[in-house]
C-alpha atoms as a PDB file:
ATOM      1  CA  UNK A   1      86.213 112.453  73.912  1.00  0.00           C
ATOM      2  CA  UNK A   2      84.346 115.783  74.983  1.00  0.00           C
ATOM      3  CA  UNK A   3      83.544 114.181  78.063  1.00  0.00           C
ATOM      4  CA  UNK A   4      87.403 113.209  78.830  1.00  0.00           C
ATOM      5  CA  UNK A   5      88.279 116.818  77.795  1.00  0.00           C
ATOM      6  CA  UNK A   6      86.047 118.363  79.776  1.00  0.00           C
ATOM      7  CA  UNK A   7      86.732 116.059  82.990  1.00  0.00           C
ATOM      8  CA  UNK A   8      90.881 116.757  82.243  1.00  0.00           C
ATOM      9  CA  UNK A   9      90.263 120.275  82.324  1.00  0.00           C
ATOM     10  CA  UNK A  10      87.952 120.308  85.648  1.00  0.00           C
ATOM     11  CA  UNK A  11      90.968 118.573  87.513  1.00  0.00           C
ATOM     12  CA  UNK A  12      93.330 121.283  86.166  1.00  0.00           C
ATOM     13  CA  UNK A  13      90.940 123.941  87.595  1.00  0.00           C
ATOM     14  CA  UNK A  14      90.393 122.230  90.811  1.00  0.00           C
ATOM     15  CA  UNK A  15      94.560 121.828  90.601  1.00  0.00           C
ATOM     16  CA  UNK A  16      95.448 125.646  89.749  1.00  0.00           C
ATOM     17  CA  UNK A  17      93.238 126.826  92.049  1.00  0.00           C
ATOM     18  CA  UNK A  18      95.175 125.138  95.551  1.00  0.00           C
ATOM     19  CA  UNK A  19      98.537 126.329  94.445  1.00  0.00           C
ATOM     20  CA  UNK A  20      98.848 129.293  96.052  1.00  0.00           C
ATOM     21  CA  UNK A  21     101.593 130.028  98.344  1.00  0.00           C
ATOM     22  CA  UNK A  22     102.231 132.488 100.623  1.00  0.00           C
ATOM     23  CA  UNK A  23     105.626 134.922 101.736  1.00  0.00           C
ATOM     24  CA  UNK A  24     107.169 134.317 105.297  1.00  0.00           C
ATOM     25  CA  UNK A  25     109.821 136.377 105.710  1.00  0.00           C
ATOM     26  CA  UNK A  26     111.751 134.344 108.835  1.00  0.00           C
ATOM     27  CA  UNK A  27     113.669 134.747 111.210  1.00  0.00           C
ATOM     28  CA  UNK A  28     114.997 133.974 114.500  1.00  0.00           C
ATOM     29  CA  UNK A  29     113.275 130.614 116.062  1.00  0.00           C
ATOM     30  CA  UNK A  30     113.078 128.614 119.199  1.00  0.00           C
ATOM     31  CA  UNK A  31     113.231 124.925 117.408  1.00  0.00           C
ATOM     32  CA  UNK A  32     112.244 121.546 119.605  1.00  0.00           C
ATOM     33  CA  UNK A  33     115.015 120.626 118.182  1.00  0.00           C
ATOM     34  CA  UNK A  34     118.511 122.107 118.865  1.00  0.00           C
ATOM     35  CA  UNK A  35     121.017 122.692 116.679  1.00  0.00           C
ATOM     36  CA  UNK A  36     123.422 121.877 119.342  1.00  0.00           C
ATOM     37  CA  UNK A  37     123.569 121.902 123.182  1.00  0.00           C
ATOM     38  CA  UNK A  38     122.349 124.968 124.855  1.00  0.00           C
ATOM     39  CA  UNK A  39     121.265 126.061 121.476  1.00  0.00           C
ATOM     40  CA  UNK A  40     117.894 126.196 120.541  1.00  0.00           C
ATOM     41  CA  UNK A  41     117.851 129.091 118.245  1.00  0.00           C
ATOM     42  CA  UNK A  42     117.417 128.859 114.593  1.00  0.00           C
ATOM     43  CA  UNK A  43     117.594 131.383 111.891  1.00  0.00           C
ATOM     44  CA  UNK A  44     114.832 130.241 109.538  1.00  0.00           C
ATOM     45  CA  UNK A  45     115.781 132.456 106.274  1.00  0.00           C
ATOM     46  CA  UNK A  46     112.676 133.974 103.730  1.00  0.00           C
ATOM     47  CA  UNK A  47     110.581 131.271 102.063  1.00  0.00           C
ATOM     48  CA  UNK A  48     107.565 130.334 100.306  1.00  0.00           C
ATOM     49  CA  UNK A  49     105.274 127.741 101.633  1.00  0.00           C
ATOM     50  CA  UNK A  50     102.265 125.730  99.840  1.00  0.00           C
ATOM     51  CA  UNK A  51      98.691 127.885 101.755  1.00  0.00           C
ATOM     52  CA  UNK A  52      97.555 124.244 101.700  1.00  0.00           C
ATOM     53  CA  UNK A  53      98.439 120.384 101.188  1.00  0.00           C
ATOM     54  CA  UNK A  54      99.119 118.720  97.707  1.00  0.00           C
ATOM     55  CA  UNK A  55      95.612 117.548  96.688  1.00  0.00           C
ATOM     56  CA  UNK A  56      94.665 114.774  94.461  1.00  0.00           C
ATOM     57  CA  UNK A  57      93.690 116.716  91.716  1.00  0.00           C
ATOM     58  CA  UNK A  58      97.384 118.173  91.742  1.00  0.00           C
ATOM     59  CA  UNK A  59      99.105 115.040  91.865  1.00  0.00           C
ATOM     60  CA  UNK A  60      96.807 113.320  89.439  1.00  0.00           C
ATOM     61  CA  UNK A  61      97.662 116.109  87.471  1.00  0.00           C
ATOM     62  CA  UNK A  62     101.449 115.252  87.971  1.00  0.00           C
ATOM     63  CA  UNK A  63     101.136 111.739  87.387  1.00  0.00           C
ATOM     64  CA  UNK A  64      99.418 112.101  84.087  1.00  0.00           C
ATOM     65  CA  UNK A  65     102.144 114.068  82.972  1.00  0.00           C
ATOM     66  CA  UNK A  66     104.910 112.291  84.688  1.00  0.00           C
ATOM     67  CA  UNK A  67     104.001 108.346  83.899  1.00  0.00           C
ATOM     68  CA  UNK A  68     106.860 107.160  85.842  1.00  0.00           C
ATOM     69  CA  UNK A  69     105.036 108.080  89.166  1.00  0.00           C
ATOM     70  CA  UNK A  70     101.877 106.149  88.416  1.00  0.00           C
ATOM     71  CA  UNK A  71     101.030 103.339  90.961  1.00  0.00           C
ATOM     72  CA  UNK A  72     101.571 100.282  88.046  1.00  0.00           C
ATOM     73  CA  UNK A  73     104.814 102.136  86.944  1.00  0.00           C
ATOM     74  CA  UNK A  74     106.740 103.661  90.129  1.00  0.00           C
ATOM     75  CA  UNK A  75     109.768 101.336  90.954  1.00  0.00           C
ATOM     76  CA  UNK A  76     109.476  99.420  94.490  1.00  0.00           C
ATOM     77  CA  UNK A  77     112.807 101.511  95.366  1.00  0.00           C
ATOM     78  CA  UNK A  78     110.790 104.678  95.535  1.00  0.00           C
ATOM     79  CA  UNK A  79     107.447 103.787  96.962  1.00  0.00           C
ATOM     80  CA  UNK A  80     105.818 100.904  98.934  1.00  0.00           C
ATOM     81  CA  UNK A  81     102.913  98.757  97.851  1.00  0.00           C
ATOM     82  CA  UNK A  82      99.996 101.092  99.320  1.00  0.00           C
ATOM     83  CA  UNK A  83     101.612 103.908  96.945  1.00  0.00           C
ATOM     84  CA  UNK A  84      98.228 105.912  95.690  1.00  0.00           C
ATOM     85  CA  UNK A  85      96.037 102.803  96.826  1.00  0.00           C
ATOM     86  CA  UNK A  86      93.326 104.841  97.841  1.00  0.00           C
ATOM     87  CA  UNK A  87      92.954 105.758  94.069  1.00  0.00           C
ATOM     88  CA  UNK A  88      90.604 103.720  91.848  1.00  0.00           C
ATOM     89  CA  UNK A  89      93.023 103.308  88.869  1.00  0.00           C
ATOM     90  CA  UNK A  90      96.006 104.500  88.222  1.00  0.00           C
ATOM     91  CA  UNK A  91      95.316 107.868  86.499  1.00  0.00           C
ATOM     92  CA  UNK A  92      91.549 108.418  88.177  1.00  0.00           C
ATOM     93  CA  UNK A  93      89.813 108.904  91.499  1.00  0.00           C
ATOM     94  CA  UNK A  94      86.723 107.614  91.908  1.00  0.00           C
ATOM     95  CA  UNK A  95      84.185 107.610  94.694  1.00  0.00           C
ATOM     96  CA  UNK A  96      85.133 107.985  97.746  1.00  0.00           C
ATOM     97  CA  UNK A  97      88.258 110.088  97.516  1.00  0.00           C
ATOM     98  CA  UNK A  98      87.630 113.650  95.915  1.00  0.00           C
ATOM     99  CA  UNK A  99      89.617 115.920  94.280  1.00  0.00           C
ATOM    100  CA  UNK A 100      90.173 118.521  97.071  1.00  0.00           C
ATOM    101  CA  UNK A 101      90.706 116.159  99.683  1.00  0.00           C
ATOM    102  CA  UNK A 102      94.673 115.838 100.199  1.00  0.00           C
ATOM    103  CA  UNK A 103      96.531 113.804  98.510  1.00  0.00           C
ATOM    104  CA  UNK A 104      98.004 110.677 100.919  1.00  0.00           C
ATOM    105  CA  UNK A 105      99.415 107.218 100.472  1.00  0.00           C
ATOM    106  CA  UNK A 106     102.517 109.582  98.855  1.00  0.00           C
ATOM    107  CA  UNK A 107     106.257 108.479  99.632  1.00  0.00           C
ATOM    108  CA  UNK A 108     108.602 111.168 100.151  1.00  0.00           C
ATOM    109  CA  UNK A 109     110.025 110.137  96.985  1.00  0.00           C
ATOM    110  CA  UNK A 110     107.056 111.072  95.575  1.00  0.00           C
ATOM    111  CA  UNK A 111     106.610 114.259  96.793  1.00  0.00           C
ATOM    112  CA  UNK A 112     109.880 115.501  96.454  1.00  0.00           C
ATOM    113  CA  UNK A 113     109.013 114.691  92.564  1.00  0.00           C
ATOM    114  CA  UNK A 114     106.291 116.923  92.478  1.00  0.00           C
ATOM    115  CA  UNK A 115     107.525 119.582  93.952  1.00  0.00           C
ATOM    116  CA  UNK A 116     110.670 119.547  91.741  1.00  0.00           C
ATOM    117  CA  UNK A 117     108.087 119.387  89.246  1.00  0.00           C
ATOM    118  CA  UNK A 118     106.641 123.039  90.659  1.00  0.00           C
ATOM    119  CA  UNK A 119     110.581 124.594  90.583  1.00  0.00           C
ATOM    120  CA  UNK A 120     109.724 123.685  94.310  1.00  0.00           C
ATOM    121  CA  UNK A 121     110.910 121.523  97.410  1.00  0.00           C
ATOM    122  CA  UNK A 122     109.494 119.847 100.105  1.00  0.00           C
ATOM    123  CA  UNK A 123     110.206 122.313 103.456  1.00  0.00           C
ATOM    124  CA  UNK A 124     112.915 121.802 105.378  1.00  0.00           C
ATOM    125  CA  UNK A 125     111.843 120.777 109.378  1.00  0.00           C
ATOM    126  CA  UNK A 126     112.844 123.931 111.096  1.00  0.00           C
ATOM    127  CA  UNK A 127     110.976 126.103 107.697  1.00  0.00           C
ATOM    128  CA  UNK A 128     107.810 123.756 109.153  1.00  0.00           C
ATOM    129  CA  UNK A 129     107.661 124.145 112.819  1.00  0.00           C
ATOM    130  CA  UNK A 130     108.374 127.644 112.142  1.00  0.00           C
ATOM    131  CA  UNK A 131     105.099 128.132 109.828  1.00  0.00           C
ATOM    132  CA  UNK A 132     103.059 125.612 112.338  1.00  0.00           C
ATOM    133  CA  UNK A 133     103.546 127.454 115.278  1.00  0.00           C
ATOM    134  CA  UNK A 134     101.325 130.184 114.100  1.00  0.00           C
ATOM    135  CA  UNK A 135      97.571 130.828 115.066  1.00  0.00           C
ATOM    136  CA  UNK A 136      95.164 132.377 113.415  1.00  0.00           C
ATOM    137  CA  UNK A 137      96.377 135.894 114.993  1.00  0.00           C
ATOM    138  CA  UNK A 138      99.838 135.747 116.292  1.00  0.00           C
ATOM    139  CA  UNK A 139     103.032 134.055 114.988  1.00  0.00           C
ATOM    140  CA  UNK A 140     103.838 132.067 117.947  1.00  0.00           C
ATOM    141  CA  UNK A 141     101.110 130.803 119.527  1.00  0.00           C
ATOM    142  CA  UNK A 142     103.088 127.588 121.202  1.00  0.00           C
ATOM    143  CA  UNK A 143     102.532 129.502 124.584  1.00  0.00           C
ATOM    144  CA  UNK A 144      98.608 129.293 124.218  1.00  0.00           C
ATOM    145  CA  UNK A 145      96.915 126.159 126.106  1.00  0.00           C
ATOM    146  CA  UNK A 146      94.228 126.366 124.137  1.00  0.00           C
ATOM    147  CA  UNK A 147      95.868 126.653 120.657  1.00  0.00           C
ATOM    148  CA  UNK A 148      97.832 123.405 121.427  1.00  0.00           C
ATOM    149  CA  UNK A 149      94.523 121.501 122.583  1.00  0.00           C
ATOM    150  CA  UNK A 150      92.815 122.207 120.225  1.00  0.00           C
ATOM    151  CA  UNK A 151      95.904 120.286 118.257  1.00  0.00           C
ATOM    152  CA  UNK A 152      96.012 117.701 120.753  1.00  0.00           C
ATOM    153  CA  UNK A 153      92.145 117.222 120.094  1.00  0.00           C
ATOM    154  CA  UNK A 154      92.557 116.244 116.242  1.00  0.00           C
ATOM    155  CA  UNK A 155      95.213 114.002 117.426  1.00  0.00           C
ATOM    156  CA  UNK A 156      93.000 112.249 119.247  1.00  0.00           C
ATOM    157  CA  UNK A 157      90.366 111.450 116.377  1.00  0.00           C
ATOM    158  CA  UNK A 158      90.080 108.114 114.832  1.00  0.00           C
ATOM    159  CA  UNK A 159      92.362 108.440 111.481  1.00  0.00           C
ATOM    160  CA  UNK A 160      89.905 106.076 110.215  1.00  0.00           C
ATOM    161  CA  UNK A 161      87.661 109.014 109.628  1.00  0.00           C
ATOM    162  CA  UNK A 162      87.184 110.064 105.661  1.00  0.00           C
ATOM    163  CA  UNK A 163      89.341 113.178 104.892  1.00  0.00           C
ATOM    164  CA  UNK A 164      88.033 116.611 105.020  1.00  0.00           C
ATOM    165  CA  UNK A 165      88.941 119.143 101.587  1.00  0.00           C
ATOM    166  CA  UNK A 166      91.737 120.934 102.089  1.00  0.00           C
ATOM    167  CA  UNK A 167      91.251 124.725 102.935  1.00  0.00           C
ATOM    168  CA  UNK A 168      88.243 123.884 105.384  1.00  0.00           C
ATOM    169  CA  UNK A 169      89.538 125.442 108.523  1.00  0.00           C
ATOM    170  CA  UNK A 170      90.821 129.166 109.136  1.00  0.00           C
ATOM    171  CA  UNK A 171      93.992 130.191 107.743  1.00  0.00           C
ATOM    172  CA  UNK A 172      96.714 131.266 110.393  1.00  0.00           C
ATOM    173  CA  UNK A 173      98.844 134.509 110.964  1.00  0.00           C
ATOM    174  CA  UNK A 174     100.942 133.616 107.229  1.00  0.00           C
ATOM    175  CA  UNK A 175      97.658 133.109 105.154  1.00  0.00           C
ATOM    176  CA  UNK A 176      98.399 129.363 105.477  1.00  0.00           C
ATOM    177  CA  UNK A 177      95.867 126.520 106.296  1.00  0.00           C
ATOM    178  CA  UNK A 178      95.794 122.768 107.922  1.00  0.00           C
ATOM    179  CA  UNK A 179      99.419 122.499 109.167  1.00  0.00           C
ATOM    180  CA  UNK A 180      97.099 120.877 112.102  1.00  0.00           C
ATOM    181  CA  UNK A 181      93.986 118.985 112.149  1.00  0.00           C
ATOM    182  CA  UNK A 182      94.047 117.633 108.296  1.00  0.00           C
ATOM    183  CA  UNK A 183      97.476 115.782 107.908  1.00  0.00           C
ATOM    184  CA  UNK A 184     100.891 114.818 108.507  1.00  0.00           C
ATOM    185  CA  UNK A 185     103.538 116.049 106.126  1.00  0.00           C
ATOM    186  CA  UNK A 186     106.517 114.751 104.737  1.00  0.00           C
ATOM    187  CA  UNK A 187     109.418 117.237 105.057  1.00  0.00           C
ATOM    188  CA  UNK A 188     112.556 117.577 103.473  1.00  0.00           C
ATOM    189  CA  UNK A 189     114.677 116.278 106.279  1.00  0.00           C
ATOM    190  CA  UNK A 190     112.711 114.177 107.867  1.00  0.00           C
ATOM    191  CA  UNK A 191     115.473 111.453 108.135  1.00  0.00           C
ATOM    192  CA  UNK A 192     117.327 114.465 110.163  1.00  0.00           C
ATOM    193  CA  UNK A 193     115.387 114.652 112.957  1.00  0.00           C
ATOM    194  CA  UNK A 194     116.479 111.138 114.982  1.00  0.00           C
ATOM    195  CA  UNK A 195     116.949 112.050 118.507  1.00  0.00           C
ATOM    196  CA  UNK A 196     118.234 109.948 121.379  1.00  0.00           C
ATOM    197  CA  UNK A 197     116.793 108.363 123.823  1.00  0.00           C
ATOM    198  CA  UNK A 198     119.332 109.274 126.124  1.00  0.00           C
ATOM    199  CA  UNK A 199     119.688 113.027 126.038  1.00  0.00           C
ATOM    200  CA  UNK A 200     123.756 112.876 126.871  1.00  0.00           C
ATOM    201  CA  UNK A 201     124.137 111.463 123.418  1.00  0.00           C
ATOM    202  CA  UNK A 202     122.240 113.835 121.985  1.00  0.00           C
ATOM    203  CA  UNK A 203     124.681 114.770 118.722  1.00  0.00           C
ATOM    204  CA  UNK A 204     126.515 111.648 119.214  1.00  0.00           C
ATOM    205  CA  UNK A 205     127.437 109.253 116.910  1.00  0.00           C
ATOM    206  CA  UNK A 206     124.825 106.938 117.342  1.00  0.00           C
ATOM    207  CA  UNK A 207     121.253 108.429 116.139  1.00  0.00           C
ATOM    208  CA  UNK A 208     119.272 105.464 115.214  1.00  0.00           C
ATOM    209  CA  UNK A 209     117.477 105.160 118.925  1.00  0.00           C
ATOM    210  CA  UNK A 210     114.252 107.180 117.948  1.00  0.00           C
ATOM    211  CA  UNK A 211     110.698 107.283 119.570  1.00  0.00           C
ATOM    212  CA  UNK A 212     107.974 109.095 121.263  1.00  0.00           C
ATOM    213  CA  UNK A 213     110.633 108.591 124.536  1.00  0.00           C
ATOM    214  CA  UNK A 214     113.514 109.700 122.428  1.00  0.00           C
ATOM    215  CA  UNK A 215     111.694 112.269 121.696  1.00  0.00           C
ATOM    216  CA  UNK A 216     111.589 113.870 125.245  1.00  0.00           C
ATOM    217  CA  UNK A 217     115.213 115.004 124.967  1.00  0.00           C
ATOM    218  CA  UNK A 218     114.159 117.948 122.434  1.00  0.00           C
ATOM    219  CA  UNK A 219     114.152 120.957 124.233  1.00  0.00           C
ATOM    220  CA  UNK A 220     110.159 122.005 124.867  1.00  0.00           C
ATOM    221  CA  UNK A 221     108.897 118.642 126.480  1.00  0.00           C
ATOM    222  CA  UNK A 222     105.740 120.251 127.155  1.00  0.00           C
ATOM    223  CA  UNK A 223     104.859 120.707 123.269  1.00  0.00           C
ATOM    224  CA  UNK A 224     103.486 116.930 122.547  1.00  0.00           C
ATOM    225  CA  UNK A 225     102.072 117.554 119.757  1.00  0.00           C
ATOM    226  CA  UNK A 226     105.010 118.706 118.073  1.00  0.00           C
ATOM    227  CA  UNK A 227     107.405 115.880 119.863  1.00  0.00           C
ATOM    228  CA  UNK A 228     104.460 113.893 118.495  1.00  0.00           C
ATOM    229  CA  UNK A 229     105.085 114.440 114.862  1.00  0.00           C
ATOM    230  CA  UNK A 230     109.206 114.140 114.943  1.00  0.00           C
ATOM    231  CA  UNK A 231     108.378 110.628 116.889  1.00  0.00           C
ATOM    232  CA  UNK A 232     106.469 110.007 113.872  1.00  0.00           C
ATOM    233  CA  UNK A 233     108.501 111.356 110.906  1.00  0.00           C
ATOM    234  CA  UNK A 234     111.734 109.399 112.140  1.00  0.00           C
ATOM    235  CA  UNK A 235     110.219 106.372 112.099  1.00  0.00           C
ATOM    236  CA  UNK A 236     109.491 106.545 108.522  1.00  0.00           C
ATOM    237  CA  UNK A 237     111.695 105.450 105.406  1.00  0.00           C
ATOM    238  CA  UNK A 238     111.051 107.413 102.862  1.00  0.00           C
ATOM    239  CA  UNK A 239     109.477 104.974 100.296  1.00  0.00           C
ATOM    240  CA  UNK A 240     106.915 104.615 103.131  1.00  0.00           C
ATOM    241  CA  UNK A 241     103.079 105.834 102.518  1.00  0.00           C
ATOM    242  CA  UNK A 242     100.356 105.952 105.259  1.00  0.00           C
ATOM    243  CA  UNK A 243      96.524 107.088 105.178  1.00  0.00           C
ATOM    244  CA  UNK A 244      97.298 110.074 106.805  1.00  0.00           C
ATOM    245  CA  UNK A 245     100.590 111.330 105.447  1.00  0.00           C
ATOM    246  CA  UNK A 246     100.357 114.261 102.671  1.00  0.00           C
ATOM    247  CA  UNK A 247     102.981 116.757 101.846  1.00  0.00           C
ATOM    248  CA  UNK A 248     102.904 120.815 100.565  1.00  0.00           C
ATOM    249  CA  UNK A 249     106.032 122.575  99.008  1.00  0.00           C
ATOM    250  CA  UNK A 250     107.878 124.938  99.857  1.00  0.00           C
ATOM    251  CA  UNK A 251     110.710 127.379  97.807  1.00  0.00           C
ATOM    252  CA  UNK A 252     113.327 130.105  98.952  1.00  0.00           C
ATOM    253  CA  UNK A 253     111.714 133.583  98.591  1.00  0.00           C
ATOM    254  CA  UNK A 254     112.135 135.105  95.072  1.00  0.00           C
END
């Protein structure tokens, strides 16, 4: 019983101690993605965001005290079979996923849950892309070559490769780490961002043609990596879980 006590309280320490988030006070944006033709300005409003990815100490944490999100328990309608299969039960770890790597294999469903969980949401896209294009010294760093390589270059690593702890790279200009280079993230819209694959219906009625071509009809055709992760977020549903795919929360500023 000590034992149990003692391991219960380690994951709450290794829990409390990722849930910092930090103030972004917004603004006027260039998005990818337009908000309608010709207009590719956003106004991204104060709000908090996660400094780093959900771990799985914090969503073990969750699902211990939210049994209706454990892997035997969670109905089919909100998560797929691969739900929290990296996991070696339903309420532990084990060797070799740790606590401070991020949590994946995580629906949007899921996620959503936790964060509600936290008075929290998941971020909205355009709350995302505005955090993510952010070095580690200026706010917009999408104009940088070597910024965005250095993106590209995690992109093309093997996602076969064990997860690093989250936290294990430099924070950028907000305080926040491993929008890049750790995982993909679920966002609150995600089922938002279709696009075309013919840019003269872009708006129209019909949004279900999506893809890395659709993609191309966003406004900055020269950001891949970005057009990269709206490919990939559209093609999801959102009781869908990958290897890869983690999530962070996000609230309106206080």
């Amino acid at each position: 019983m000590r034992a149990l006590l003692l391991s219960l309280l380690a994951v709450a320490a290794a829990a409390v101690a990722v849930t910092e988030h930090a103030a972004i006070g917004g603004g006027a944006f260039s998005s990818v993605l337009p908000q309608g033709e010709g207009n590719t300005r956003v106004a991204i409003g104060p709000f908090e965001l996660d400094r780093h990815p959900v771990t799985n100490a914090q969503f073990l944490e969750f699902v211990r005290m939210h049994p209706q999100w454990r892997r035997d328990r969670v109905t089919a309608l909100f998560a797929d079979a691969q739900y929290l299969a990296h996991w070696r039960g339903a309420t532990e770890l084990g060797e070799p996923t740790r606590p401070q790597q991020p949590v994946t294999h995580i629906s949007w469903f899921a996620a959503e849950a936790y964060c509600e969980s936290r008075d929290a949401r998941l971020p909205s896209w355009y709350e995302w892309e505005y955090a993510a294009a952010a070095s580690e010294s200026v706010p917009d760093a999408r104009n940088d070559p070597a910024w965005r390589q250095r993106i590209l270059e995690w992109y093309a690593q093997p996602s076969t490769r064990p997860l690093a702890d989250v936290a294990g790279s430099a924070a950028n200009f907000y305080g926040i780490n491993d929008l890049h280079g750790l995982v993909w993230e679920w966002v609150m819209d995600f089922n938002g961002l279709l696009v075309s694959s013919d840019s003269r219906e872009q708006g129209g009625a019909d949004r279900l043609q999506f893809c890395g071509e659709g993609a191309l009809s966003t406004a900055d055709r020269e950001n891949y990596a970005v057009l990269m992760r709206i490919a990939f977020l559209s093609s999801l549903e959102a009781r869908y879980t990958t290897t890869n795919l983690g999530f962070r929360c996000a609230r309106a500023a206080p």
